[in-house]
N, C-alpha and C. Protein backbone atom coordinates (compact mmCIF):
# COMPACT_ATOMS: atom_id res chain seq x y z
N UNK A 1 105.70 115.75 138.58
CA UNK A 1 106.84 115.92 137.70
C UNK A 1 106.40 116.73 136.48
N UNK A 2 107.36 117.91 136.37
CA UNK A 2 106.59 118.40 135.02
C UNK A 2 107.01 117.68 133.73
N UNK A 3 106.35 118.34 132.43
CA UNK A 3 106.72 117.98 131.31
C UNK A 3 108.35 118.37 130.49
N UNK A 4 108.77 118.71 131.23
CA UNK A 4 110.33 119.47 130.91
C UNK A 4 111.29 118.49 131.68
N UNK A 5 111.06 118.13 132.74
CA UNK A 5 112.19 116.77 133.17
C UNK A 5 111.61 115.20 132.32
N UNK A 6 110.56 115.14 131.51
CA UNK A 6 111.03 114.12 130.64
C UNK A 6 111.55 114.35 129.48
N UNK A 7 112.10 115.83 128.99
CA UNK A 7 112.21 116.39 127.93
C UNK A 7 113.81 115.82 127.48
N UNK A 8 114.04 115.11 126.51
CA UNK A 8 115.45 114.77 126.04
C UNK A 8 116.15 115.71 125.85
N UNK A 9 117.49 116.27 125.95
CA UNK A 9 118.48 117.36 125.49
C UNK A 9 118.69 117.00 123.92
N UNK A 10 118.06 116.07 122.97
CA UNK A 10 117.83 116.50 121.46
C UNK A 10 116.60 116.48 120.98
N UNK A 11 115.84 116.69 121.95
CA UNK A 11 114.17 117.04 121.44
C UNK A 11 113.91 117.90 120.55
N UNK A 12 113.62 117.59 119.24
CA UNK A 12 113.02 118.80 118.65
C UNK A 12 111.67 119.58 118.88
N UNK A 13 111.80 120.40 118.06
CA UNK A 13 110.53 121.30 118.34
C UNK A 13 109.39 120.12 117.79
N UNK A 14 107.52 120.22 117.66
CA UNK A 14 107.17 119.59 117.16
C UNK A 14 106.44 120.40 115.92
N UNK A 15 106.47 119.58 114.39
CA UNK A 15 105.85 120.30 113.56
C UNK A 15 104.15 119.84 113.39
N UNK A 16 103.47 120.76 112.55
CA UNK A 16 102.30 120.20 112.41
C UNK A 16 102.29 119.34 111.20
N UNK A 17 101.41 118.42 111.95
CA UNK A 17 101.31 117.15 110.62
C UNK A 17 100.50 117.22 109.06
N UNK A 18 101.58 118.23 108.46
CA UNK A 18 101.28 118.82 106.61
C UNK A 18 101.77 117.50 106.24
N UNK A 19 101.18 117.05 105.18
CA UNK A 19 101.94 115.47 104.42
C UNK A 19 103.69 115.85 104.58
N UNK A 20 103.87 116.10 103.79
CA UNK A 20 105.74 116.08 103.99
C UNK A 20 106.21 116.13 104.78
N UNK A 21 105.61 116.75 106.16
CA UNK A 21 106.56 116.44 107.34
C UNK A 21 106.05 114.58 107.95
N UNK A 22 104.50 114.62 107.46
CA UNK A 22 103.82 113.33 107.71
C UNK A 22 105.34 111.93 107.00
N UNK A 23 105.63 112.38 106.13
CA UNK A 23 106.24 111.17 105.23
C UNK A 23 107.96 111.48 105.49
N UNK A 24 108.04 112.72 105.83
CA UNK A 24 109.75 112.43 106.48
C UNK A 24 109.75 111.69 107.99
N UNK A 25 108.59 112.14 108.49
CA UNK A 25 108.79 111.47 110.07
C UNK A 25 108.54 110.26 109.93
N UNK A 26 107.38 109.62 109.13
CA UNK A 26 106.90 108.34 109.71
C UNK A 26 107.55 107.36 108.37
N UNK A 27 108.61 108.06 107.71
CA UNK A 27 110.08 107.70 107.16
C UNK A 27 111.02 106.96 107.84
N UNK A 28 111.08 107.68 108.96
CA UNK A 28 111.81 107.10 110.04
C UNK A 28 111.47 105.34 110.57
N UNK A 29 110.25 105.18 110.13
CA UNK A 29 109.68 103.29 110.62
C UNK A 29 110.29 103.15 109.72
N UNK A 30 111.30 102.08 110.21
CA UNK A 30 111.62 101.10 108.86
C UNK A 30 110.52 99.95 108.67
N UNK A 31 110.14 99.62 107.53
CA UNK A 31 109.21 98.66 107.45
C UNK A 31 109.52 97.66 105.90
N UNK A 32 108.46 96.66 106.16
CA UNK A 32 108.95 95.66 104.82
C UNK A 32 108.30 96.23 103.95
N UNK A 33 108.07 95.43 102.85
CA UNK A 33 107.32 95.16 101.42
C UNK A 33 107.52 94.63 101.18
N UNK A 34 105.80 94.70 100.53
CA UNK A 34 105.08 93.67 99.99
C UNK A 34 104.89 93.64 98.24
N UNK A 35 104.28 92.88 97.80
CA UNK A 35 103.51 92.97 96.52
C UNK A 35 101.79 92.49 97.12
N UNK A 36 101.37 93.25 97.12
CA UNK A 36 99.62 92.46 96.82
C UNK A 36 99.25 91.80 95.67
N UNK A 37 98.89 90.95 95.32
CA UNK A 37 98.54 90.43 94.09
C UNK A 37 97.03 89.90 94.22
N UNK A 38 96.28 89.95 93.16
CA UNK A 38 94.89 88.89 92.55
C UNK A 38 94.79 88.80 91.60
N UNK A 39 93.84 87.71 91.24
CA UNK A 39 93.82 87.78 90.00
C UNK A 39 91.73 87.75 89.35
N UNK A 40 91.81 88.47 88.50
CA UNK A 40 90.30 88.79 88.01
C UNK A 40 89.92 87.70 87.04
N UNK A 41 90.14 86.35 87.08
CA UNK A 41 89.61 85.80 86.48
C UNK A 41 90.41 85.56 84.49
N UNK A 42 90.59 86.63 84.52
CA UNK A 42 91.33 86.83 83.34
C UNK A 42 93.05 87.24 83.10
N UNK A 43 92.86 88.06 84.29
CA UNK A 43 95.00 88.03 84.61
C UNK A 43 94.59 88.70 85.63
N UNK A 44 96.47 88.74 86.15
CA UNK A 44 96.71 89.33 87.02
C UNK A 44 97.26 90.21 87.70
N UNK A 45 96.78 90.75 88.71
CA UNK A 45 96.87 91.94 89.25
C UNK A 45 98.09 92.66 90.51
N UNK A 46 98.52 93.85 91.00
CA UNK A 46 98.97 93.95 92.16
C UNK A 46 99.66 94.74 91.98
N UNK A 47 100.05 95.48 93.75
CA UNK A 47 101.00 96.69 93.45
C UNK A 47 101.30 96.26 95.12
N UNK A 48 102.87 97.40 94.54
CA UNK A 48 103.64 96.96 96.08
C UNK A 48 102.88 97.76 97.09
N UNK A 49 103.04 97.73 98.08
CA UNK A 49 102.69 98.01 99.71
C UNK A 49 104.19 97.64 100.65
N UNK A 50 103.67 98.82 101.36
CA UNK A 50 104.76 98.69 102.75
C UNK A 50 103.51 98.92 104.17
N UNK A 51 102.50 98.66 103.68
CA UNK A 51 101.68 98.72 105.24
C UNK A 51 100.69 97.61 105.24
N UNK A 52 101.60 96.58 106.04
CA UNK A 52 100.93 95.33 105.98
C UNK A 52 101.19 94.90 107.22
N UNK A 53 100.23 94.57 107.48
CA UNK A 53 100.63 94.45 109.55
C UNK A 53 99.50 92.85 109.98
N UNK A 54 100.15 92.78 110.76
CA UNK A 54 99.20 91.02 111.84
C UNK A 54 98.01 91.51 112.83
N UNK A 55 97.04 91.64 112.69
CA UNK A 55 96.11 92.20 113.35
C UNK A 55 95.48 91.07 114.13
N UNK A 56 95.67 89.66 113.86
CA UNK A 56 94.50 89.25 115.35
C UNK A 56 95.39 87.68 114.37
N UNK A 57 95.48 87.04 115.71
CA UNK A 57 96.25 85.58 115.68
C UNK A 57 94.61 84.52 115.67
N UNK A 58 93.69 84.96 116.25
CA UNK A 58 92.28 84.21 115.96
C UNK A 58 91.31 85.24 116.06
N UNK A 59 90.69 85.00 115.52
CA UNK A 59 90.88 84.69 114.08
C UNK A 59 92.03 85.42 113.10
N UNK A 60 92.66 84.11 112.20
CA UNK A 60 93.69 84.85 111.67
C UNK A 60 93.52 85.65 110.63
N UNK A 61 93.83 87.84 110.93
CA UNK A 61 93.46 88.65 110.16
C UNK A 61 94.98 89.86 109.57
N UNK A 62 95.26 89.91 108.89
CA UNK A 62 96.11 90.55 108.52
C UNK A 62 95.49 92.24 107.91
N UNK A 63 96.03 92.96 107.59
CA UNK A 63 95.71 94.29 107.14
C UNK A 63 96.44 94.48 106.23
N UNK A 64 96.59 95.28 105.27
CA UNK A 64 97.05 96.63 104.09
C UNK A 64 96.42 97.71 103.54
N UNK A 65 97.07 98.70 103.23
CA UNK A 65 96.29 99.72 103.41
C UNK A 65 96.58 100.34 101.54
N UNK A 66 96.07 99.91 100.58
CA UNK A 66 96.46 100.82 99.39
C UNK A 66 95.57 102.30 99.23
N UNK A 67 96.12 102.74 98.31
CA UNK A 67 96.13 104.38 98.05
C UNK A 67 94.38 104.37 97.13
N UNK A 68 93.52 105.36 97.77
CA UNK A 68 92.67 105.53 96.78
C UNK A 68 92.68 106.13 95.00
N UNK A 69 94.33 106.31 94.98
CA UNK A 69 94.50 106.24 93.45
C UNK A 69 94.85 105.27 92.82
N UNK A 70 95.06 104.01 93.45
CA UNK A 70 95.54 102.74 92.49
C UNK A 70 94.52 102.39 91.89
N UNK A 71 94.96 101.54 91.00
CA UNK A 71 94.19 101.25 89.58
C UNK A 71 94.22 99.89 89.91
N UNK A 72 95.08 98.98 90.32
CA UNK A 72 95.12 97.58 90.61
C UNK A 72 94.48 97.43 91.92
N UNK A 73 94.23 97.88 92.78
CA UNK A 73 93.16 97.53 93.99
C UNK A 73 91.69 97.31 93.47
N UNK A 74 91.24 98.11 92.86
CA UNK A 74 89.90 98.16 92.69
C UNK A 74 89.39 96.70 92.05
N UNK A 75 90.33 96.51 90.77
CA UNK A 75 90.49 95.07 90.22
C UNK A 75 90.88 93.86 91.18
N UNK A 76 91.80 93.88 91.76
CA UNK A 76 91.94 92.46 93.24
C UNK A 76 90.36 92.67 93.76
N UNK A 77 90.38 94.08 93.96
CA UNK A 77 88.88 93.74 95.44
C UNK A 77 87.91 92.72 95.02
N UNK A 78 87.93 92.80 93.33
CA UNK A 78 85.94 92.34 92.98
C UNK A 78 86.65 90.72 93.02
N UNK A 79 87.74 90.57 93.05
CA UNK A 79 87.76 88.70 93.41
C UNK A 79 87.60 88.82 94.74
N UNK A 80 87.81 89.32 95.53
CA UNK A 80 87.72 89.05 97.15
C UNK A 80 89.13 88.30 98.09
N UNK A 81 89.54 88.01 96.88
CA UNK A 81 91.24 86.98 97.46
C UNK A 81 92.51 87.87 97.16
N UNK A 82 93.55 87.81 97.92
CA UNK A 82 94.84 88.17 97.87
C UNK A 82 95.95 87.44 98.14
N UNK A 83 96.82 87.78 97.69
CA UNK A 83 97.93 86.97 98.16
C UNK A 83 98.99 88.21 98.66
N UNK A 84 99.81 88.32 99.86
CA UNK A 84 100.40 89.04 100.62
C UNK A 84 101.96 88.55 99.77
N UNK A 85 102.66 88.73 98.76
CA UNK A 85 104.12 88.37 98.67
C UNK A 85 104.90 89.38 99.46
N UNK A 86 105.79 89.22 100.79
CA UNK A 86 106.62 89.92 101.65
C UNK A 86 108.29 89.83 100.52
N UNK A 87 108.34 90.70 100.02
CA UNK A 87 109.93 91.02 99.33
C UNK A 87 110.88 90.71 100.06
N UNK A 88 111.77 89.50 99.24
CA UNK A 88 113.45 89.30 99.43
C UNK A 88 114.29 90.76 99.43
N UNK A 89 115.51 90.88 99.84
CA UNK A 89 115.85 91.79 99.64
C UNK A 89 116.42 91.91 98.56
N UNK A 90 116.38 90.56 97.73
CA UNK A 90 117.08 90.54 96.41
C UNK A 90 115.84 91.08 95.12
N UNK A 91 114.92 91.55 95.43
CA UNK A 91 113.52 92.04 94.97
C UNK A 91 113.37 93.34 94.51
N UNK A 92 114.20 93.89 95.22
CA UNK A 92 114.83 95.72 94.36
C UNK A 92 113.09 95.76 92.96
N UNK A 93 113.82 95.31 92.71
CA UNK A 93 113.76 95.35 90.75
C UNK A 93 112.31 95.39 90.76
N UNK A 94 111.61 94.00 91.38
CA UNK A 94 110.23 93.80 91.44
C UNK A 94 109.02 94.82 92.07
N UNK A 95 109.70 94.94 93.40
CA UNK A 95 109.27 96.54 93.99
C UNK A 95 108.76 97.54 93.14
N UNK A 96 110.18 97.58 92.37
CA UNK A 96 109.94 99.00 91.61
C UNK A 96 109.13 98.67 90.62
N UNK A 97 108.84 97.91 89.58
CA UNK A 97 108.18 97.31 89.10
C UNK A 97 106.32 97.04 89.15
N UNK A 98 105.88 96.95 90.34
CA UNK A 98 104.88 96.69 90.60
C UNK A 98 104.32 98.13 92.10
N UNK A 99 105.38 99.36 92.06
CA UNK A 99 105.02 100.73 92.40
C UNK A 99 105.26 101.32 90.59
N UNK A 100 105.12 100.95 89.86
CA UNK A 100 105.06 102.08 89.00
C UNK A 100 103.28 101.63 87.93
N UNK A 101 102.62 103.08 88.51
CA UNK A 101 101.17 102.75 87.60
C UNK A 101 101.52 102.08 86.17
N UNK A 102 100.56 101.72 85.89
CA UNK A 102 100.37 101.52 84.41
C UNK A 102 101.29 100.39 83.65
N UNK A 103 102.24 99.96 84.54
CA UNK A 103 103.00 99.58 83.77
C UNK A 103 102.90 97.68 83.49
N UNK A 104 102.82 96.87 82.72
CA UNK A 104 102.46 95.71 82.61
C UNK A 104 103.34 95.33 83.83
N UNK A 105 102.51 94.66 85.10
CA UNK A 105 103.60 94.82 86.23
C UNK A 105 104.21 93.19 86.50
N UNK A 106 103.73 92.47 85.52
CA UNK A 106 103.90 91.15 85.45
C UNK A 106 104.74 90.29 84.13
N UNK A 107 105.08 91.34 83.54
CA UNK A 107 106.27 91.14 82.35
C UNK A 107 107.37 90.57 82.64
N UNK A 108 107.68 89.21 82.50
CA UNK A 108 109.30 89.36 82.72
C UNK A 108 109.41 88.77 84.40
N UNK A 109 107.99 88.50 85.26
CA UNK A 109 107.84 88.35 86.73
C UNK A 109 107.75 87.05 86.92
N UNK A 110 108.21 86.13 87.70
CA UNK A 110 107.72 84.69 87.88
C UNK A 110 107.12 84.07 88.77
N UNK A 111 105.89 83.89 88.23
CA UNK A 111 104.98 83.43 89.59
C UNK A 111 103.94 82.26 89.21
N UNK A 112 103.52 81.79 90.36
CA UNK A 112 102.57 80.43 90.07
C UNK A 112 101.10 80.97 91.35
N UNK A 113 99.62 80.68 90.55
CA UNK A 113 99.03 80.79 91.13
C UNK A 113 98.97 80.00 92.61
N UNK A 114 98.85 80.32 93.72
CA UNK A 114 98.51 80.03 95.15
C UNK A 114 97.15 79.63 95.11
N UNK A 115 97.08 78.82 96.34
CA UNK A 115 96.02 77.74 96.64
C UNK A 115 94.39 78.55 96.33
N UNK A 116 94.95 79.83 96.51
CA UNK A 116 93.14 80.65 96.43
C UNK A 116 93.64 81.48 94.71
N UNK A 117 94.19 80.87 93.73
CA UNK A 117 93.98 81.29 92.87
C UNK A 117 95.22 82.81 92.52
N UNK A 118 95.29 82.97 93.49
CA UNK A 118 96.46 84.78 93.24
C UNK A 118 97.78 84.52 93.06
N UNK A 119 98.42 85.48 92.68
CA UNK A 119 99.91 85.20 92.35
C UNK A 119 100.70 85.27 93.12
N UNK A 120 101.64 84.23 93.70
CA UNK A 120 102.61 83.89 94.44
C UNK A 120 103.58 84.23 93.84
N UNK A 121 104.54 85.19 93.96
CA UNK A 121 106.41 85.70 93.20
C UNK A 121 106.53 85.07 93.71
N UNK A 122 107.69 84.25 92.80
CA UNK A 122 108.90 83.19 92.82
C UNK A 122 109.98 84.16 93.59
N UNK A 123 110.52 83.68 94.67
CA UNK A 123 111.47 84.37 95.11
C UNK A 123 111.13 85.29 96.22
N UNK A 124 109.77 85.20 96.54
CA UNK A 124 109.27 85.76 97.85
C UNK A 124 109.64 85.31 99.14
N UNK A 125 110.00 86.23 100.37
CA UNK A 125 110.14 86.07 101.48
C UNK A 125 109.57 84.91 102.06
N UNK A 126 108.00 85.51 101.84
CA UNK A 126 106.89 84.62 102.29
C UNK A 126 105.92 85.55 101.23
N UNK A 127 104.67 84.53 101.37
CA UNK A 127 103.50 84.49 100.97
C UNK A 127 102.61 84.44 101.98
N UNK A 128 101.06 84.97 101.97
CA UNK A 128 100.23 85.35 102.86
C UNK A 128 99.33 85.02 102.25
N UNK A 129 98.08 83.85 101.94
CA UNK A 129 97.20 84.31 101.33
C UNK A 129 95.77 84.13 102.20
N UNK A 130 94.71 85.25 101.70
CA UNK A 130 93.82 86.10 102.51
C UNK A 130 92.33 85.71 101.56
N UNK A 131 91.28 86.02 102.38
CA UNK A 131 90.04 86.93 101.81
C UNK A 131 89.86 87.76 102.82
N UNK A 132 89.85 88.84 101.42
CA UNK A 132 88.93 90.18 101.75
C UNK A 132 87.80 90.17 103.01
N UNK A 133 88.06 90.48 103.82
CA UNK A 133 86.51 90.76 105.00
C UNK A 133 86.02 92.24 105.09
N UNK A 134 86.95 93.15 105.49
CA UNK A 134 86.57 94.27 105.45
C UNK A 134 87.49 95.28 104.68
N UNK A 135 86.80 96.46 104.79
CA UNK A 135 87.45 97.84 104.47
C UNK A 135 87.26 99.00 104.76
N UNK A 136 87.36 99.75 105.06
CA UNK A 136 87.42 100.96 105.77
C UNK A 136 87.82 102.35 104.92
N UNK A 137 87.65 103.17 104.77
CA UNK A 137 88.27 104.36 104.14
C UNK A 137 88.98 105.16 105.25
N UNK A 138 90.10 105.77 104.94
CA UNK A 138 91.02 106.65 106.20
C UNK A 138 91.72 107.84 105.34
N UNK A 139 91.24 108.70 105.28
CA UNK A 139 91.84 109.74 104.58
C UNK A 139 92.14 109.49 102.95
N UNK A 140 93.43 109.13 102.44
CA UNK A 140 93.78 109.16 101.24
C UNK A 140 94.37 107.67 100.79
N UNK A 141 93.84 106.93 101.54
CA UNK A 141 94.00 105.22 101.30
C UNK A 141 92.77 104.58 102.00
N UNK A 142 92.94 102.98 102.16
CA UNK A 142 91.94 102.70 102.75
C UNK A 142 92.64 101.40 103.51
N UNK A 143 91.96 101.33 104.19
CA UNK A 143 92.11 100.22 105.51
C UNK A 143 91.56 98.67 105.02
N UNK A 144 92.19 98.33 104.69
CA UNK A 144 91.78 96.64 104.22
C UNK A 144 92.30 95.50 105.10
N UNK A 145 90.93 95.17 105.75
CA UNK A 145 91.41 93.39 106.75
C UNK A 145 90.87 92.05 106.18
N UNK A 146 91.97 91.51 106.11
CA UNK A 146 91.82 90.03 105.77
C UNK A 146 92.15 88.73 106.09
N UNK A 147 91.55 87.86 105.85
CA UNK A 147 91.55 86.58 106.62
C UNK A 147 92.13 85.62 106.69
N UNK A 148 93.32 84.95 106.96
CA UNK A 148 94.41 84.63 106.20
C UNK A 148 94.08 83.25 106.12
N UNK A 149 94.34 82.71 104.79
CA UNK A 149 93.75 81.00 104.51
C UNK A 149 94.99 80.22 104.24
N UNK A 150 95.76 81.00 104.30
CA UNK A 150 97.15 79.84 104.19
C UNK A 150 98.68 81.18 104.32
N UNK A 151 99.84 80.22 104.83
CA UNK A 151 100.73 80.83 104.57
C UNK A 151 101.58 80.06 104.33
N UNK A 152 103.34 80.53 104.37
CA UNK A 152 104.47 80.01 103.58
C UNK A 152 105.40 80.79 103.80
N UNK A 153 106.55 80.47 104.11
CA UNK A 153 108.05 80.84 104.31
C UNK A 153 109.10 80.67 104.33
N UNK A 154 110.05 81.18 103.39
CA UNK A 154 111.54 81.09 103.40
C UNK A 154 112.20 81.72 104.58
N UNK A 155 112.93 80.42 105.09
CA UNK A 155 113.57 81.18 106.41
C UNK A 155 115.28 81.42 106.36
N UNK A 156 115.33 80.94 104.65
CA UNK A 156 116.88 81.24 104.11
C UNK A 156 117.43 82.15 103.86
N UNK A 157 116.17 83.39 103.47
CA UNK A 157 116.30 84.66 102.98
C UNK A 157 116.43 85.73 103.94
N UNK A 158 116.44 86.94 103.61
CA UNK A 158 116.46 88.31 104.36
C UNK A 158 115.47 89.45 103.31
N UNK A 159 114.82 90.41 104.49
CA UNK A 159 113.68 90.80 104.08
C UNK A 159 113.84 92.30 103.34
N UNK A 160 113.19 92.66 102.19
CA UNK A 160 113.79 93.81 101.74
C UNK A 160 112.84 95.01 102.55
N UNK A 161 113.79 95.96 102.76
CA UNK A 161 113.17 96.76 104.09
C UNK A 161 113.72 98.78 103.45
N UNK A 162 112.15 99.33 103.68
CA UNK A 162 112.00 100.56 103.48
C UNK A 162 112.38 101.63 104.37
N UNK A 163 113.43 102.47 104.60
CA UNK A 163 113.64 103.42 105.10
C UNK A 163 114.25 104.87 104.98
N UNK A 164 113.12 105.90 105.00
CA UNK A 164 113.61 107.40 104.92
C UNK A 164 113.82 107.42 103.08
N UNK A 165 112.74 106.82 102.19
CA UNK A 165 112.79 107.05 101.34
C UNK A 165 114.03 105.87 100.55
N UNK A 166 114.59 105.14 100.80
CA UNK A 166 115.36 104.28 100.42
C UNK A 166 114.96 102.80 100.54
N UNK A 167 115.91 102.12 100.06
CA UNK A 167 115.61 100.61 100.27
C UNK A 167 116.87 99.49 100.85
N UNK A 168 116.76 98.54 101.73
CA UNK A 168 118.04 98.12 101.89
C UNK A 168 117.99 96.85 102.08
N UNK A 169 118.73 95.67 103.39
CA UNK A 169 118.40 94.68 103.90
C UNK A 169 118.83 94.83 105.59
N UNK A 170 119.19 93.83 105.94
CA UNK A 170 119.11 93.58 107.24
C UNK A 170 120.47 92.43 107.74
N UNK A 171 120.95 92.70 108.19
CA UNK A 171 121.43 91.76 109.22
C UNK A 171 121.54 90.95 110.67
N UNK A 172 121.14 89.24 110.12
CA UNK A 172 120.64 89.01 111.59
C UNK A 172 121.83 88.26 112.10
N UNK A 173 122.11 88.92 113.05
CA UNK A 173 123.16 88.29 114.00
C UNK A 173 122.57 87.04 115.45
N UNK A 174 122.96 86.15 115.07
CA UNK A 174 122.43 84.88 116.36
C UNK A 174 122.82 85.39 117.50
């Protein structure tokens, strides 16, 4: 069978993978967010994420991947602990909040430290909390797996979810 009878009648052409076509296509995953949070002993830390994935049920290991320009990763890493907060969709605000550098990202935020010490948002989906095991570098972020030491979940809520540059929710129909 050739490659032209599996070809769809709205196939596009394919482009080469330059970042901007990288971030309109893989735009298209809708995915959640998160907040990462730790804390250094002295306060605390974190920035949102949308690449947080379940990597191994045993041992239990989760992943995220932040940007080698954040300023709040480097600070979580040297505790070794995280806490995974998965965003309500009522979380808009916080999102934006904890994606913008520099900015006191915990002003005005309500949270209570979690069993390993990191900050749990009030009003989170769920909570994830981890140690650090590995890391990896991958181009212009890095590959972080961790070990998950406890979790937690609201199953009242709905999850705030990233797509094509926007933000929205979900509807679950039984």
């Amino acid at each position: 069978m050739s490659t032209s009878e599996y070809a769809r009648p709205d196939a596009r052409v394919i482009s080469p993978p330059d970042p901007a076509t990288m971030r309109a296509v893989l735009g298209h995953f809708c995915t959640g967010v998160a907040v990462i949070t730790g804390h250094d002993g002295t306060r605390p830390h974190g920035f949102a994420c949308q690449s947080v994935t379940s990597v191994s049920l045993d041992p239990p290991y989760v992943s995220f991947c932040p940007a080698h320009t954040s300023t709040s990763w480097p600070l979580i890493r040297r505790g070794g602990k995280v806490c995974i907060n998965v965003l309500a969709v009522d979380q808009r605000s916080i999102c934006a909040k904890f994606a913008t550098p520099g900015a006191d990202k915990f002003a005005d935020v309500s949270w209570a430290p979690g069993e390993n010490g990191c900050p749990v948002l009030d009003g989170a989906l769920a909570s994830i909390e981890a140690d650090v095991e590995f890391e990896h570098v991958a181009g212009d972020h890095g590959i972080v797996v961790a070990r998950v030491t406890g979790l937690h979940a609201h199953t009242d809520r709905h999850p705030l979810l990233f797509y094509r540059g926007g933000y929205g929710g979900i509807t679950v129909h039984d």
